[in-house]
N, C-alpha and C. Protein backbone atom coordinates (compact mmCIF):
# COMPACT_ATOMS: atom_id res chain seq x y z
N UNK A 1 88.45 -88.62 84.61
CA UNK A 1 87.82 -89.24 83.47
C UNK A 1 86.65 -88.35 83.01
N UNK A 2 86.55 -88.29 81.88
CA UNK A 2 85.32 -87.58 81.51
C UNK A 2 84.70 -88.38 80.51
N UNK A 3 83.57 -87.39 80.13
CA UNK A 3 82.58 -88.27 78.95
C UNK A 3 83.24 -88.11 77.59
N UNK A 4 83.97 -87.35 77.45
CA UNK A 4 84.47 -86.81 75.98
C UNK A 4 85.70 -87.43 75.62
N UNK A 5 85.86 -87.75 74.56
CA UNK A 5 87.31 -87.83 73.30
C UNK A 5 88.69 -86.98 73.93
N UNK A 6 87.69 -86.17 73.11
CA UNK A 6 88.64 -85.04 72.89
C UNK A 6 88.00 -83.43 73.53
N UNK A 7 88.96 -82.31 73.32
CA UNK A 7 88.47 -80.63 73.86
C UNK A 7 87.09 -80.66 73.00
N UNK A 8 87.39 -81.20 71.24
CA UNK A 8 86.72 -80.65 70.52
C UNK A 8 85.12 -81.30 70.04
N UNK A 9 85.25 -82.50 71.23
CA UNK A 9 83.52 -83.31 70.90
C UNK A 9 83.27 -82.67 72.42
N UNK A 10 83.93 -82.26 73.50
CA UNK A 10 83.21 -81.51 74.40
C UNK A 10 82.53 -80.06 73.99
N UNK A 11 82.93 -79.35 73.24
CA UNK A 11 82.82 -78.09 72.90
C UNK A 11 81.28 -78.41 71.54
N UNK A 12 81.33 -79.65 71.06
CA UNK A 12 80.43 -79.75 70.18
C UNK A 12 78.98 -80.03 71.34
N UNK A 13 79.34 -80.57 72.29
CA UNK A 13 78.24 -80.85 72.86
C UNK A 13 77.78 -79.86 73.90
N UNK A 14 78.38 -78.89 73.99
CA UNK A 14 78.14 -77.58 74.82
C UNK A 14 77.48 -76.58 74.07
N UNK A 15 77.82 -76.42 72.80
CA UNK A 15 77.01 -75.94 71.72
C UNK A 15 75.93 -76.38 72.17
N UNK A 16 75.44 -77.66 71.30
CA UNK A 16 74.81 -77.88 71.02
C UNK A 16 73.18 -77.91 72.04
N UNK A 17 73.69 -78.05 73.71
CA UNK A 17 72.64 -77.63 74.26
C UNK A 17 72.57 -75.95 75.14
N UNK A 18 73.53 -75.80 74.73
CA UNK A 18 73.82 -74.13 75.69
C UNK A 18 74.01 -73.00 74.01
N UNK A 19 74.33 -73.25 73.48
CA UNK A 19 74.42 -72.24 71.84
C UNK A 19 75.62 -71.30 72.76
N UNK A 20 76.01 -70.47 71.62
CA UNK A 20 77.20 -69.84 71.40
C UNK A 20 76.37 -68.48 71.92
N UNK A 21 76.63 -67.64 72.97
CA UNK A 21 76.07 -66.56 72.99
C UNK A 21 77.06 -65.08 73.26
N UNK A 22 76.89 -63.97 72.99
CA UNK A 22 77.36 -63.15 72.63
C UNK A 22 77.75 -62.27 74.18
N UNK A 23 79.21 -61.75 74.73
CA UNK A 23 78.89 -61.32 75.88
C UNK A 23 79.16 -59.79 75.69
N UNK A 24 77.40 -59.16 76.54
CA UNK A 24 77.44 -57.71 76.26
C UNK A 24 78.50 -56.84 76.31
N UNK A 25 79.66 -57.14 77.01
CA UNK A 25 80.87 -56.31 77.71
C UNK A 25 82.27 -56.24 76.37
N UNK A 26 82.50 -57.48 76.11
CA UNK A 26 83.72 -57.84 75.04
C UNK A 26 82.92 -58.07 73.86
N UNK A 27 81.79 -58.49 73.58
CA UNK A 27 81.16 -58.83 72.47
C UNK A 27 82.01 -59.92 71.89
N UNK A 28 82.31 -60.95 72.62
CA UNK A 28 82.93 -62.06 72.38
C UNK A 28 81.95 -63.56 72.26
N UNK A 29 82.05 -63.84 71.56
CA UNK A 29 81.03 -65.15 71.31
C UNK A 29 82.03 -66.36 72.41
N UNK A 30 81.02 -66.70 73.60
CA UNK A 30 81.34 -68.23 74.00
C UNK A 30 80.16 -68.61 74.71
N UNK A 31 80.04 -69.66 75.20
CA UNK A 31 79.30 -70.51 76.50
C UNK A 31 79.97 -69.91 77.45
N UNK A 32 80.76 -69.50 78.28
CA UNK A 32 81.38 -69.54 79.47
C UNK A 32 81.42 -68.05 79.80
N UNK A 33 80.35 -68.37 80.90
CA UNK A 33 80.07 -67.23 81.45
C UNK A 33 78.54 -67.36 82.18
N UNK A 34 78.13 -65.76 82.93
CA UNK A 34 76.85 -66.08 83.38
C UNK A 34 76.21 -64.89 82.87
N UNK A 35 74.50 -65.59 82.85
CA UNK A 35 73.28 -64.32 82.28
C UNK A 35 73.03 -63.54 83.73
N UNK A 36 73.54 -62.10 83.25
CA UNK A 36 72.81 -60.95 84.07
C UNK A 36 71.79 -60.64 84.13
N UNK A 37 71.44 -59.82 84.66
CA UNK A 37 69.67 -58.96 84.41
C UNK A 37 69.77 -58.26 83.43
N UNK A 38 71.22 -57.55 82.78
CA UNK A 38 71.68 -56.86 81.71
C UNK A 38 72.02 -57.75 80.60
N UNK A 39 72.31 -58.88 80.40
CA UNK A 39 72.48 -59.88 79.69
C UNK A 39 73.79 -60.94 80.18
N UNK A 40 74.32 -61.31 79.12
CA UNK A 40 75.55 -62.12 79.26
C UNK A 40 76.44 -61.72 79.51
N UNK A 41 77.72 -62.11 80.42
CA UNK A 41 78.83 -61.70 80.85
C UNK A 41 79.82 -62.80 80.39
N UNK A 42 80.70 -63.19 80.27
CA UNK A 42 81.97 -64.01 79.53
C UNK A 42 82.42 -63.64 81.14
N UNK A 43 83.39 -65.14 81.21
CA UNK A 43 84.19 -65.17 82.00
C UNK A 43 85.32 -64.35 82.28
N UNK A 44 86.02 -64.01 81.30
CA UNK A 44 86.84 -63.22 80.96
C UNK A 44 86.92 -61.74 81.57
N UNK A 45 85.54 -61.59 81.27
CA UNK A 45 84.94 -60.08 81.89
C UNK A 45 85.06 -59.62 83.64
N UNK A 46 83.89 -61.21 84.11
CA UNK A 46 83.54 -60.90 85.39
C UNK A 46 83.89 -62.26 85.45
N UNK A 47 83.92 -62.53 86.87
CA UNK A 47 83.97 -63.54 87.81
C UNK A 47 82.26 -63.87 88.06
N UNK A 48 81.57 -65.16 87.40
CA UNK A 48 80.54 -65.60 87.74
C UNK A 48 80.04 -65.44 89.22
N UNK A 49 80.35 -65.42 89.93
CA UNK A 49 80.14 -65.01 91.48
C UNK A 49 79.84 -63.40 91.47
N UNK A 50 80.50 -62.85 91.17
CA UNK A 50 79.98 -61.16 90.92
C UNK A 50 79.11 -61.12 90.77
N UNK A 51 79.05 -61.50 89.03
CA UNK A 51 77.80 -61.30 88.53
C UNK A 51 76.46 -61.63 89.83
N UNK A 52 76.33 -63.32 89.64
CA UNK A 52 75.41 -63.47 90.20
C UNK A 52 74.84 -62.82 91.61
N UNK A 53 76.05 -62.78 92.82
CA UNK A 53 76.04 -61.17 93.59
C UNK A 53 75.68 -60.20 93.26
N UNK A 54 75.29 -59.57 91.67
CA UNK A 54 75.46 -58.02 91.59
C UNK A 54 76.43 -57.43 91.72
N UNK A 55 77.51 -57.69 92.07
CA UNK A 55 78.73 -56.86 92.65
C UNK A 55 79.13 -56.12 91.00
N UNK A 56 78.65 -56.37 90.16
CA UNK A 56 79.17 -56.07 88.98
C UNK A 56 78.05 -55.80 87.47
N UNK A 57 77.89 -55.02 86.86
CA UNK A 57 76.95 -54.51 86.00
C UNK A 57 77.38 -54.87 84.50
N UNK A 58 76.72 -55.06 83.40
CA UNK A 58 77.62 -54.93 81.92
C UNK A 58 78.27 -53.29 82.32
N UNK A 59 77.07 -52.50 82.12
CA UNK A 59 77.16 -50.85 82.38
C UNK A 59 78.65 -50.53 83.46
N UNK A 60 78.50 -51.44 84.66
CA UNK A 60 79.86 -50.94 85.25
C UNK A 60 81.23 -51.36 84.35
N UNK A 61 81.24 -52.70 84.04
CA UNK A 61 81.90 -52.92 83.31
C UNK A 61 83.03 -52.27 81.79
N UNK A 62 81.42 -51.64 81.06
CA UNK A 62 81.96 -51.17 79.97
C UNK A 62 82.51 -49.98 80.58
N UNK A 63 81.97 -48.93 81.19
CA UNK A 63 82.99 -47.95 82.19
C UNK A 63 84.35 -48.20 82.25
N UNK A 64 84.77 -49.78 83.12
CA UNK A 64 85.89 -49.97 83.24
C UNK A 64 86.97 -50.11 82.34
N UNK A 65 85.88 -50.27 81.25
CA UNK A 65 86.87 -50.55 80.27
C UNK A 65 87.53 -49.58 79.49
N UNK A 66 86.73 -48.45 79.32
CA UNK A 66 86.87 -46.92 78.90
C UNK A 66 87.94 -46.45 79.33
């Protein structure tokens, strides 16, 4: 059970206290993800556990992607 309707009154209310932020690696706009010491990472990118470990950099990242 959750608090929400629907996907799309959850996503309004995630906005609305987290904002849409930009992740340094994909330059993909979402919430989902974690802030580095380098900035934002998207899920997509890294595994939140990395990040927060260090195991993983934007800088290493964009490398990988090269």
């Amino acid at each position: 059970m959750t608090l929400f309707a629907n996907v799309k009154e959850e996503e309004s209310f995630q906005e609305m206290f987290y904002g849409v932020v930009t992740c340094e690696v994909c330059k993909s706009e979402t919430q989902n993800g974690t802030m580095s010491e380098d900035g934002f990472i998207c899920r997509n990118c890294a595994s939140p556990i990395d990040v927060l470990f260090k195991r993983v950099t934007v800088k290493s990242l964009i490398e990988k992607i090269k």
